[in-house]
PDB file of N, CA and C in Angstrom:
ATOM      1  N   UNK A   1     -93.788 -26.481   3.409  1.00  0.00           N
ATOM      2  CA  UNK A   1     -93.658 -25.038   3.406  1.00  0.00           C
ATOM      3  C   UNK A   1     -92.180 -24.672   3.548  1.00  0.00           C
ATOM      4  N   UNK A   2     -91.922 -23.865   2.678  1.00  0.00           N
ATOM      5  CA  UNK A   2     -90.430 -23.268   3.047  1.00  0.00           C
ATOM      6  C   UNK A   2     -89.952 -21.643   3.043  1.00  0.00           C
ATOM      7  N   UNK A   3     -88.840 -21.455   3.019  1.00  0.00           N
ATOM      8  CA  UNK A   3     -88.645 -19.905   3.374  1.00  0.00           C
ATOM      9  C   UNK A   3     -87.266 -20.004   2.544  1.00  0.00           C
ATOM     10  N   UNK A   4     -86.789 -18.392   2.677  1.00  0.00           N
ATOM     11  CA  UNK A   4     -85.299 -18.239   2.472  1.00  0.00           C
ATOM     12  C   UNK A   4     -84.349 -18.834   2.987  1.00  0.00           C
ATOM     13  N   UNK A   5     -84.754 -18.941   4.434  1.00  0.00           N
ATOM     14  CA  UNK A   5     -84.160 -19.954   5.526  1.00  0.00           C
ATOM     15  C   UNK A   5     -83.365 -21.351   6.051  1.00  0.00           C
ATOM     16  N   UNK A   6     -84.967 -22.043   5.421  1.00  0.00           N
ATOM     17  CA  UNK A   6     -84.910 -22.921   5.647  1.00  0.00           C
ATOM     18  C   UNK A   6     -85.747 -23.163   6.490  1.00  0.00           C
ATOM     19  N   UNK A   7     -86.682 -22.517   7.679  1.00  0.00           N
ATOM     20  CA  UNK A   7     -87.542 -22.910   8.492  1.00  0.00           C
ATOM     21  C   UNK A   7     -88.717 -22.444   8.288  1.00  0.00           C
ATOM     22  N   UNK A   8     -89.242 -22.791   7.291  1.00  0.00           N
ATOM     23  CA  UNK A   8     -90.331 -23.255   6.838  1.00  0.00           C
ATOM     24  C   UNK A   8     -91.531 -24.341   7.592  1.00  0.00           C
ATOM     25  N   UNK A   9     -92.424 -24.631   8.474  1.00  0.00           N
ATOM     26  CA  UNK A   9     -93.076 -25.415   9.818  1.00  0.00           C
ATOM     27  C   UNK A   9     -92.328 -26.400  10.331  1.00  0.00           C
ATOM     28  N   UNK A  10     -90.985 -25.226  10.784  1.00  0.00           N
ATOM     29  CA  UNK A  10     -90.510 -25.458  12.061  1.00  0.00           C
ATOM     30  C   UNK A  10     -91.449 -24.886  13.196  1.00  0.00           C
ATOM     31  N   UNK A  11     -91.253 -25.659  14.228  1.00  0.00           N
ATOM     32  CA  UNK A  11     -92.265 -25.460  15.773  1.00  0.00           C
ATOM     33  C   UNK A  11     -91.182 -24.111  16.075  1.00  0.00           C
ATOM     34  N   UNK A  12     -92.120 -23.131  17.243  1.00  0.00           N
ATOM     35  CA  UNK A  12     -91.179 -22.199  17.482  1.00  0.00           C
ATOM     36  C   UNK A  12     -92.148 -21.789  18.574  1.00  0.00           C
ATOM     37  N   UNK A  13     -90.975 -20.686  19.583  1.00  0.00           N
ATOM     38  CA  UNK A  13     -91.877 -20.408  20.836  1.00  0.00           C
ATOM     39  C   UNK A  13     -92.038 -19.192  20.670  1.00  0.00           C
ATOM     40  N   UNK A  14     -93.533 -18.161  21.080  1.00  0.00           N
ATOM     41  CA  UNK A  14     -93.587 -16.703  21.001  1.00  0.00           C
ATOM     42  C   UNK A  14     -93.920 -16.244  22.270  1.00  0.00           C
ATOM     43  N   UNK A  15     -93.073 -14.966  22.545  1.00  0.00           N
ATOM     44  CA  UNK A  15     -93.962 -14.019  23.699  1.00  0.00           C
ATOM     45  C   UNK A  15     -95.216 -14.048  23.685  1.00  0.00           C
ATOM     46  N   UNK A  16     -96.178 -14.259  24.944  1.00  0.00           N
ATOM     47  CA  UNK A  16     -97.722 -14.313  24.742  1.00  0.00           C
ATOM     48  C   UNK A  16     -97.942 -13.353  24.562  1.00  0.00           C
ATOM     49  N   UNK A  17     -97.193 -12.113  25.715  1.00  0.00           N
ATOM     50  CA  UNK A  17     -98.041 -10.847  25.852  1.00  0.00           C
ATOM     51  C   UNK A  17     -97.836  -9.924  24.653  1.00  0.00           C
ATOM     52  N   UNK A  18     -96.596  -9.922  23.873  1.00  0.00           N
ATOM     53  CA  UNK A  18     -96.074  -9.272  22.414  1.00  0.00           C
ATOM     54  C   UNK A  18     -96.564 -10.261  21.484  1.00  0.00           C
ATOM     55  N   UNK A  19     -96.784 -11.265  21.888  1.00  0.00           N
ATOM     56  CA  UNK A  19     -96.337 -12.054  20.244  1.00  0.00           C
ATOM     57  C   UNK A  19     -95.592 -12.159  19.230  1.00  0.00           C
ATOM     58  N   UNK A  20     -94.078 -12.123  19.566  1.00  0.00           N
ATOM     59  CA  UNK A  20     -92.863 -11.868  18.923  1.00  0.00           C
ATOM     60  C   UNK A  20     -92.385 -13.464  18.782  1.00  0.00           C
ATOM     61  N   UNK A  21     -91.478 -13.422  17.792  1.00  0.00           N
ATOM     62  CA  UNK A  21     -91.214 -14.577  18.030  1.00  0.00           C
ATOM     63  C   UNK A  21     -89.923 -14.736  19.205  1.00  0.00           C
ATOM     64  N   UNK A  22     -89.617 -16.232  20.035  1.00  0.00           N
ATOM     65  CA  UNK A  22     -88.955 -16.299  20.875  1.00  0.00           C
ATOM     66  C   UNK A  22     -87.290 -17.229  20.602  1.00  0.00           C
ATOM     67  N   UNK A  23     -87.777 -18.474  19.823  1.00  0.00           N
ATOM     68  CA  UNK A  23     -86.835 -19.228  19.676  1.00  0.00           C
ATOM     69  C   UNK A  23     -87.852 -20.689  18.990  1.00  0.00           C
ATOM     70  N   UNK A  24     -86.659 -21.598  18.187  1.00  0.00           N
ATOM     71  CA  UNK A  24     -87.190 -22.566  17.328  1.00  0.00           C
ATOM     72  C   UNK A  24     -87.604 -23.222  18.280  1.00  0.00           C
ATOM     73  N   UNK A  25     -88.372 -23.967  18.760  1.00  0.00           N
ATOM     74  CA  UNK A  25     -88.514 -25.361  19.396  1.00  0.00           C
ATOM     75  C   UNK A  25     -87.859 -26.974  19.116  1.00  0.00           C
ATOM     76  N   UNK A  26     -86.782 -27.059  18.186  1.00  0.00           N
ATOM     77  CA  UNK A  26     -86.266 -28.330  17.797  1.00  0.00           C
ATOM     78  C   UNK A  26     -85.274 -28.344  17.803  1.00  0.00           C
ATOM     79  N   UNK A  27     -84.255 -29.479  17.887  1.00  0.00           N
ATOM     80  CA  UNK A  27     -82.896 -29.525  18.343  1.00  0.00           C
ATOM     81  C   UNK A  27     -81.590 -29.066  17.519  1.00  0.00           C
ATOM     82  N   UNK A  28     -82.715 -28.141  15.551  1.00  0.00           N
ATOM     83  CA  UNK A  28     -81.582 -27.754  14.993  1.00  0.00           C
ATOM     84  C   UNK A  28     -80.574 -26.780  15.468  1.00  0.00           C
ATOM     85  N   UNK A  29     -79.489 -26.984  15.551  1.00  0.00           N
ATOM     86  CA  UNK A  29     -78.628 -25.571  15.861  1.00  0.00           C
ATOM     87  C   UNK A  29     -77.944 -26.291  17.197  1.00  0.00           C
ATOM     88  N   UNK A  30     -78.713 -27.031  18.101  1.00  0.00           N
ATOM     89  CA  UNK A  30     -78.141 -27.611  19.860  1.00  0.00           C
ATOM     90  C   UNK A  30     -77.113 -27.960  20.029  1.00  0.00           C
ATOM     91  N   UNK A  31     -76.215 -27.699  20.222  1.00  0.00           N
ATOM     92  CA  UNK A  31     -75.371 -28.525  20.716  1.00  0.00           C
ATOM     93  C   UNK A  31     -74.787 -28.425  22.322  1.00  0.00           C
ATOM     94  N   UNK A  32     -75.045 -29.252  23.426  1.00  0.00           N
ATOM     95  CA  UNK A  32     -75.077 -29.064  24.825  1.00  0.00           C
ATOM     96  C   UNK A  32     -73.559 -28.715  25.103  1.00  0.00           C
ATOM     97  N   UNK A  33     -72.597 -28.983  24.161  1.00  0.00           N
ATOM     98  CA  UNK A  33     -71.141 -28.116  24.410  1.00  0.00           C
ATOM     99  C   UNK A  33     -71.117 -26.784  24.560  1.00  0.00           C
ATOM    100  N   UNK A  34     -71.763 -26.025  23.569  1.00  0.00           N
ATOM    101  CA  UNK A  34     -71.730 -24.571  23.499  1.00  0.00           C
ATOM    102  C   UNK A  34     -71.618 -23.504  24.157  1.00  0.00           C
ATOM    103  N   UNK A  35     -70.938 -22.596  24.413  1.00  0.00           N
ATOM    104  CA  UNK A  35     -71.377 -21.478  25.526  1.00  0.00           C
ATOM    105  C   UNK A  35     -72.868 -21.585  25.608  1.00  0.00           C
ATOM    106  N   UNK A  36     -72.904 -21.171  27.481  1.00  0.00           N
ATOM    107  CA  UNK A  36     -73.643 -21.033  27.991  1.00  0.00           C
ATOM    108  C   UNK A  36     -74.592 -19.725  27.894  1.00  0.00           C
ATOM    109  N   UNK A  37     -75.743 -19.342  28.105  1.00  0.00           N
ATOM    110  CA  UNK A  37     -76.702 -18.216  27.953  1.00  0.00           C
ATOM    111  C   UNK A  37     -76.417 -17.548  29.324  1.00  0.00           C
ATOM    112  N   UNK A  38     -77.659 -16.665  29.660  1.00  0.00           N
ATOM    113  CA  UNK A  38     -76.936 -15.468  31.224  1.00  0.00           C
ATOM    114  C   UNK A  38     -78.110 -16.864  32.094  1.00  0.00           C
ATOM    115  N   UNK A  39     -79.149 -17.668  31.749  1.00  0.00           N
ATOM    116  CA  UNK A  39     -79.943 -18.274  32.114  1.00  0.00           C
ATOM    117  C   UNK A  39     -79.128 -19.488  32.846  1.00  0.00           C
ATOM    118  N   UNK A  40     -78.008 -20.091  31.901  1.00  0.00           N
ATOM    119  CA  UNK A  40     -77.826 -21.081  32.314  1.00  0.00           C
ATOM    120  C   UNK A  40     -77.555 -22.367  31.389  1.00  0.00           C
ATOM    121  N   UNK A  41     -78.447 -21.828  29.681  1.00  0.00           N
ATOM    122  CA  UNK A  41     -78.728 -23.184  29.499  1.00  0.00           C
ATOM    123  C   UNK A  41     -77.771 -22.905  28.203  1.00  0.00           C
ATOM    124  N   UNK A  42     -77.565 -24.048  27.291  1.00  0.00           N
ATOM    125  CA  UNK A  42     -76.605 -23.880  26.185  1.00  0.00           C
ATOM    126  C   UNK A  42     -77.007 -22.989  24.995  1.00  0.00           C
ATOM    127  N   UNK A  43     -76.514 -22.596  24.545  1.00  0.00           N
ATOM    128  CA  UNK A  43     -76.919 -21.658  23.475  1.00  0.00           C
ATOM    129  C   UNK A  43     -76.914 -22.461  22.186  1.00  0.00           C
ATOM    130  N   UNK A  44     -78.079 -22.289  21.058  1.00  0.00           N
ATOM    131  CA  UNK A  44     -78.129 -22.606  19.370  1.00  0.00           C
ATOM    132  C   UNK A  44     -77.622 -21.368  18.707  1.00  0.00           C
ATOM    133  N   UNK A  45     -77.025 -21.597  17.567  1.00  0.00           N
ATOM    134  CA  UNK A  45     -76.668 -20.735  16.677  1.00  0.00           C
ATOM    135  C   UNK A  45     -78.078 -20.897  15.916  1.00  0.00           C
ATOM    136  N   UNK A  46     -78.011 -19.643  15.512  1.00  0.00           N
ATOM    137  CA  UNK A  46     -78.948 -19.403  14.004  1.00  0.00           C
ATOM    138  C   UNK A  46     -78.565 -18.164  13.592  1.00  0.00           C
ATOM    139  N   UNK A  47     -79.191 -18.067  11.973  1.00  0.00           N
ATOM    140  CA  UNK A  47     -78.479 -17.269  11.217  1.00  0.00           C
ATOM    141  C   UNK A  47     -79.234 -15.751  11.856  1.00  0.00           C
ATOM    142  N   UNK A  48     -78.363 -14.564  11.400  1.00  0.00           N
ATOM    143  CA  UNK A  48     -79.376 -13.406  11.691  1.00  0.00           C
ATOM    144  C   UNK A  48     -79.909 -13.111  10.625  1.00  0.00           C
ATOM    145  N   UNK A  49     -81.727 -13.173  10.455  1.00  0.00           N
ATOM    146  CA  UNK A  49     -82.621 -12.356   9.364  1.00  0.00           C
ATOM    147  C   UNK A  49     -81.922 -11.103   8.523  1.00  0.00           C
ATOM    148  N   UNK A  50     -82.882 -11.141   7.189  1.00  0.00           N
ATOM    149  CA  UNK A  50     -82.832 -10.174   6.335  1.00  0.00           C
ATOM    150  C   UNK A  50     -83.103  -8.413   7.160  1.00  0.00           C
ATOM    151  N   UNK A  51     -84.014  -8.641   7.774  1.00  0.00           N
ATOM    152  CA  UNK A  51     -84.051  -7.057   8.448  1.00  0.00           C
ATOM    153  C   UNK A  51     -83.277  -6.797   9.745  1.00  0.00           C
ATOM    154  N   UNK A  52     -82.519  -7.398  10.177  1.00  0.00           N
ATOM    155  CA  UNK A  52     -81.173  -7.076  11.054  1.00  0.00           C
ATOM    156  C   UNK A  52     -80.063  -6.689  10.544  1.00  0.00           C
ATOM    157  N   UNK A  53     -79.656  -6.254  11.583  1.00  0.00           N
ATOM    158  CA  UNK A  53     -77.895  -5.822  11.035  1.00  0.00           C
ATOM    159  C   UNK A  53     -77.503  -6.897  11.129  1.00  0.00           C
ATOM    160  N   UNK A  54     -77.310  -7.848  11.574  1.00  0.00           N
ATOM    161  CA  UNK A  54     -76.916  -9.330  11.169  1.00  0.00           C
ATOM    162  C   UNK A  54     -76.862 -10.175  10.704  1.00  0.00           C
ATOM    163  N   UNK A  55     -77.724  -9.511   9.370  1.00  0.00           N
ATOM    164  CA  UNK A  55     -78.012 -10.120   8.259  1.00  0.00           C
ATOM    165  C   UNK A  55     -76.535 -11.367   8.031  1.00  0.00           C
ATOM    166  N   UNK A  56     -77.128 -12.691   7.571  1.00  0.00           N
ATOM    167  CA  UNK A  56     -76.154 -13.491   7.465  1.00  0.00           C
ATOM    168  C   UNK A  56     -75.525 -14.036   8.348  1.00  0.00           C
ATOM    169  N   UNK A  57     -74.985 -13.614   9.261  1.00  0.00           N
ATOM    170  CA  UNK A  57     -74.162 -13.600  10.707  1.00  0.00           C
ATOM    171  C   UNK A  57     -74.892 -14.669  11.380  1.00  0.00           C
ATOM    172  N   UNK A  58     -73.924 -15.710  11.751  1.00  0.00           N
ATOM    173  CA  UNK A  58     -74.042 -16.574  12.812  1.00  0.00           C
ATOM    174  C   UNK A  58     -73.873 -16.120  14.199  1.00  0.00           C
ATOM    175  N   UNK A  59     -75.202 -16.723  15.083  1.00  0.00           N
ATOM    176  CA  UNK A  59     -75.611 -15.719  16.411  1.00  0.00           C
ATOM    177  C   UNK A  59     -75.776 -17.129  17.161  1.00  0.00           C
ATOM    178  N   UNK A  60     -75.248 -17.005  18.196  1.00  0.00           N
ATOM    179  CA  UNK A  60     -75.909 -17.329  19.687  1.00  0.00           C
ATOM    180  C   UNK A  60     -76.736 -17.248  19.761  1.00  0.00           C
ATOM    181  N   UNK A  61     -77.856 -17.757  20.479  1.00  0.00           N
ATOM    182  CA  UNK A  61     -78.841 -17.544  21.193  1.00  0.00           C
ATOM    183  C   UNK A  61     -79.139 -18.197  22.311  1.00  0.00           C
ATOM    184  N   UNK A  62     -79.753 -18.046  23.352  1.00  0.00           N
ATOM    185  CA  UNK A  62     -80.738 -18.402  24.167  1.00  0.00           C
ATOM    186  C   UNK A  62     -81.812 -20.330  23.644  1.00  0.00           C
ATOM    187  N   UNK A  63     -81.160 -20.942  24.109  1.00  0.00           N
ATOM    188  CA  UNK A  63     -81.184 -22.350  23.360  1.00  0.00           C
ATOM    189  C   UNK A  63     -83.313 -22.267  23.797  1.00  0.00           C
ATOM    190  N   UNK A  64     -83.609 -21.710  24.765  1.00  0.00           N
ATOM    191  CA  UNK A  64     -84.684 -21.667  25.304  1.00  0.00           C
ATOM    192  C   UNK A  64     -85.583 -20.649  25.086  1.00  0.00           C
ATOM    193  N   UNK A  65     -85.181 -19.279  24.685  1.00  0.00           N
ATOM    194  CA  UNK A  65     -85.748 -18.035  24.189  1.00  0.00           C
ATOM    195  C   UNK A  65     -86.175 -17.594  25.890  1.00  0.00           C
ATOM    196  N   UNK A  66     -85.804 -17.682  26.511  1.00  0.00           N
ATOM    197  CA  UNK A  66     -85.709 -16.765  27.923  1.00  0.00           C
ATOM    198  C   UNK A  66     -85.254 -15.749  28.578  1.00  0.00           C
ATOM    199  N   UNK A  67     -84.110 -15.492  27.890  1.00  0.00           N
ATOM    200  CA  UNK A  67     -82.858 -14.531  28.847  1.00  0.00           C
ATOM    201  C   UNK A  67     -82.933 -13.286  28.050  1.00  0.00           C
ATOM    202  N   UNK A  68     -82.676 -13.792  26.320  1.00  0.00           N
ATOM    203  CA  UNK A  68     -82.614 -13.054  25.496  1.00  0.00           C
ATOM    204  C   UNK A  68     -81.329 -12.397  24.670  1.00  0.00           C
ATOM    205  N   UNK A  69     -80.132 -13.641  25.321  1.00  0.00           N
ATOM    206  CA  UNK A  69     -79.209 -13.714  25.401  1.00  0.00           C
ATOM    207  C   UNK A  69     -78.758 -13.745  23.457  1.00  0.00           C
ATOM    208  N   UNK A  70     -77.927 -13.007  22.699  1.00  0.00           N
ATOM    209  CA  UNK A  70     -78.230 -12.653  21.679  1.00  0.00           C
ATOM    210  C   UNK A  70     -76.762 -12.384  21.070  1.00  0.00           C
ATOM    211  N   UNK A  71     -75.460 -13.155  20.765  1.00  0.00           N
ATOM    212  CA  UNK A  71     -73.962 -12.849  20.739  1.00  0.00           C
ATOM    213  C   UNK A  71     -73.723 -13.353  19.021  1.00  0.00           C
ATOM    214  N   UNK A  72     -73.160 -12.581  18.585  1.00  0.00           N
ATOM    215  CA  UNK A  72     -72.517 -13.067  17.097  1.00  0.00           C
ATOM    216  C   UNK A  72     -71.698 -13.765  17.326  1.00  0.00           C
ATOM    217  N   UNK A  73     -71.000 -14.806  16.750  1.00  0.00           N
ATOM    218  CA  UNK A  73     -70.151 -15.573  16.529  1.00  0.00           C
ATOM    219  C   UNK A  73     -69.249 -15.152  16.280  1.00  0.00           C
ATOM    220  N   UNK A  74     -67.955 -15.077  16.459  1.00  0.00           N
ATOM    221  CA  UNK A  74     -66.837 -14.074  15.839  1.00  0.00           C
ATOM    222  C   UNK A  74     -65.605 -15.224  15.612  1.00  0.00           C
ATOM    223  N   UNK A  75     -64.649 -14.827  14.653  1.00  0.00           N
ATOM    224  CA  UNK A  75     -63.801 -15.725  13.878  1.00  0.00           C
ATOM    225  C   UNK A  75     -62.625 -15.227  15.295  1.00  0.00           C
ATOM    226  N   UNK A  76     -61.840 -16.634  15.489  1.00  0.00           N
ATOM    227  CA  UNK A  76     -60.834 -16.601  16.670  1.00  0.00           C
ATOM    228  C   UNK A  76     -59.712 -15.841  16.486  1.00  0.00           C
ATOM    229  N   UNK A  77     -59.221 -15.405  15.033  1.00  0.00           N
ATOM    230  CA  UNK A  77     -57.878 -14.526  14.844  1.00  0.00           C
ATOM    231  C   UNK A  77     -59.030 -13.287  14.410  1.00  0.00           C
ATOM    232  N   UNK A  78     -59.609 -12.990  14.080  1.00  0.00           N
ATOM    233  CA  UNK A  78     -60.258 -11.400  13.715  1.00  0.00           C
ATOM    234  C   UNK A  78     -61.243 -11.164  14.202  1.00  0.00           C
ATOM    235  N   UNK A  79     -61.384 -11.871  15.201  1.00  0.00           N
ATOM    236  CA  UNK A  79     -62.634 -11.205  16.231  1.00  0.00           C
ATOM    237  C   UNK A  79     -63.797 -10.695  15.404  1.00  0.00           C
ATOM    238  N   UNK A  80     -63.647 -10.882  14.151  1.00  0.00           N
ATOM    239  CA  UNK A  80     -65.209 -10.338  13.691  1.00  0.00           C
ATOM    240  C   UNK A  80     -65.759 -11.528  13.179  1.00  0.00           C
ATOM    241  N   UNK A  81     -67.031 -10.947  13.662  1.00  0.00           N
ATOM    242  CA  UNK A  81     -68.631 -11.704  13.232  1.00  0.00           C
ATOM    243  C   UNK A  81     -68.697 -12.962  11.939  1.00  0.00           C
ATOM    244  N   UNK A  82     -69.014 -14.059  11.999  1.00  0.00           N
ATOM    245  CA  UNK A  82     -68.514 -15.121  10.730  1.00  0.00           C
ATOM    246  C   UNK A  82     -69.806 -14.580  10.001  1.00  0.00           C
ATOM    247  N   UNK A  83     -70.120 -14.236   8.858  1.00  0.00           N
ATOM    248  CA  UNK A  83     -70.726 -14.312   8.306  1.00  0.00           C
ATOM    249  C   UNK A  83     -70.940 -15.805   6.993  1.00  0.00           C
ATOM    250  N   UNK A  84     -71.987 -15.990   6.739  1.00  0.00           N
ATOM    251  CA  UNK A  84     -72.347 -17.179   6.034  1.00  0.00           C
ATOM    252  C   UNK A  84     -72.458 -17.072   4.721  1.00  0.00           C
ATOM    253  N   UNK A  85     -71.844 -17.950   3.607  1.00  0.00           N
ATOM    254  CA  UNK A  85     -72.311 -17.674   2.232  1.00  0.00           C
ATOM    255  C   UNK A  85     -73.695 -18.105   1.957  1.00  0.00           C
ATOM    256  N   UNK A  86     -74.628 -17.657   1.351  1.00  0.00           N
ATOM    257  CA  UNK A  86     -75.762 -18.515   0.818  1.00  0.00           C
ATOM    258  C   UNK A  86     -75.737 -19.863   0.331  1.00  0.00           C
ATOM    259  N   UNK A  87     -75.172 -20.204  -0.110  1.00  0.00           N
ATOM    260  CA  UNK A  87     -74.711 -21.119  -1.215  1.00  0.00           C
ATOM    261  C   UNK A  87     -74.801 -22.396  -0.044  1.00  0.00           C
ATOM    262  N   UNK A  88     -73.899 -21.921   0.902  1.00  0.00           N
ATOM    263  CA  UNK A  88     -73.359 -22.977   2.636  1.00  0.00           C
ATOM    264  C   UNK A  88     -74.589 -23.001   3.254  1.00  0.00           C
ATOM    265  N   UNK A  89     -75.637 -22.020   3.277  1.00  0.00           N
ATOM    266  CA  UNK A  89     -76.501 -21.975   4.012  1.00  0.00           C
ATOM    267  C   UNK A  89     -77.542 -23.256   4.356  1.00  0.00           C
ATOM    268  N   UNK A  90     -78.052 -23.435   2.905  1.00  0.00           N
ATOM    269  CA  UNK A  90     -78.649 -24.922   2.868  1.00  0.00           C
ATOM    270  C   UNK A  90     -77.717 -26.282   3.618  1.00  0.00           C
ATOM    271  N   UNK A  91     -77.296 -26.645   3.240  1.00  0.00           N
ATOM    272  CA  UNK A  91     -76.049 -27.362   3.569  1.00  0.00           C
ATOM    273  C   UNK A  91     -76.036 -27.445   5.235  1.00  0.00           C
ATOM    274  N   UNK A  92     -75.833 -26.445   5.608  1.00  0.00           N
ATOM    275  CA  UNK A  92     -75.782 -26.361   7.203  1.00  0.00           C
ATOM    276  C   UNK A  92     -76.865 -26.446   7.706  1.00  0.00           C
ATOM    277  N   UNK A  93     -77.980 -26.129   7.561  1.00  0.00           N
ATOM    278  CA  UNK A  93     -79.560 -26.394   8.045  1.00  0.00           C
ATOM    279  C   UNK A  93     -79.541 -27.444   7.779  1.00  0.00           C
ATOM    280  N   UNK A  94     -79.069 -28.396   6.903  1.00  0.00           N
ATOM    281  CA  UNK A  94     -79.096 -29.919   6.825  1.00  0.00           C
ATOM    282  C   UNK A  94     -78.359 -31.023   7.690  1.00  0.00           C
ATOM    283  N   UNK A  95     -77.843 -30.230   7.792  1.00  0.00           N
ATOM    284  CA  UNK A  95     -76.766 -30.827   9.333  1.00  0.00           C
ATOM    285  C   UNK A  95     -76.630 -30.418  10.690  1.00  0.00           C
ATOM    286  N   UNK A  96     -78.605 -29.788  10.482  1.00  0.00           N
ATOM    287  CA  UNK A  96     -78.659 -28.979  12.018  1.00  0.00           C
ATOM    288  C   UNK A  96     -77.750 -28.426  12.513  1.00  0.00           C
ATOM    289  N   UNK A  97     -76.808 -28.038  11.707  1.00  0.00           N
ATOM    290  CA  UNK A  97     -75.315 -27.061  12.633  1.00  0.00           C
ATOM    291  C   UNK A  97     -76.237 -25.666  12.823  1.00  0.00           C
ATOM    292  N   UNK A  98     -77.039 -25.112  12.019  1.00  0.00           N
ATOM    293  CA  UNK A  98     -77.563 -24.076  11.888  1.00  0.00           C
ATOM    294  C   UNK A  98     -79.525 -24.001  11.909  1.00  0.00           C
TER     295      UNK A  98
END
């Protein structure tokens, strides 16, 4: 199964009482260097969805889907948000960077 994405039956965790989704369950995106969440634990990047303003945009998250901890990535000389080409997108889901 696949998506625009790339996560296509990837495992993933949901709010019981909403049923939203929470966060992937697998180690794409991990890396235990990363800034930390408000929880504690390391944060995964993933891309932001088609119906966000973040469309494209590489995000922080909450490595655990707990806190809700939720930061764009921003480029070190222009402080703004990295956005991703499509093209790179595949590519990086292949190298779990994303």
């Amino acid at each position: 199964m696949t998506n625009s994405k790339g996560n296509g039956g990837r495992p993933y965790f949901k709010c019981g009482p909403c049923d939203q989704f929470l966060v992937f369950a697998d180690a794409r995106g991990n890396k235990p260097q990363r800034k930390t969440c408000r929880c504690g634990f390391s944060t995964k990047q993933i891309i932001g969805g088609k119906n966000t303003e973040n469309y494209g945009q590489i995000i922080y998250v909450c490595r655990q889907g707990i806190c809700g901890y939720y930061v764009p990535r921003v480029d070190d000389n222009t402080q703004r948000a990295i956005k991703i080409d499509p093209g790179l997108k595949s590519q990086l889901v292949e190298l779990y960077i994303i």
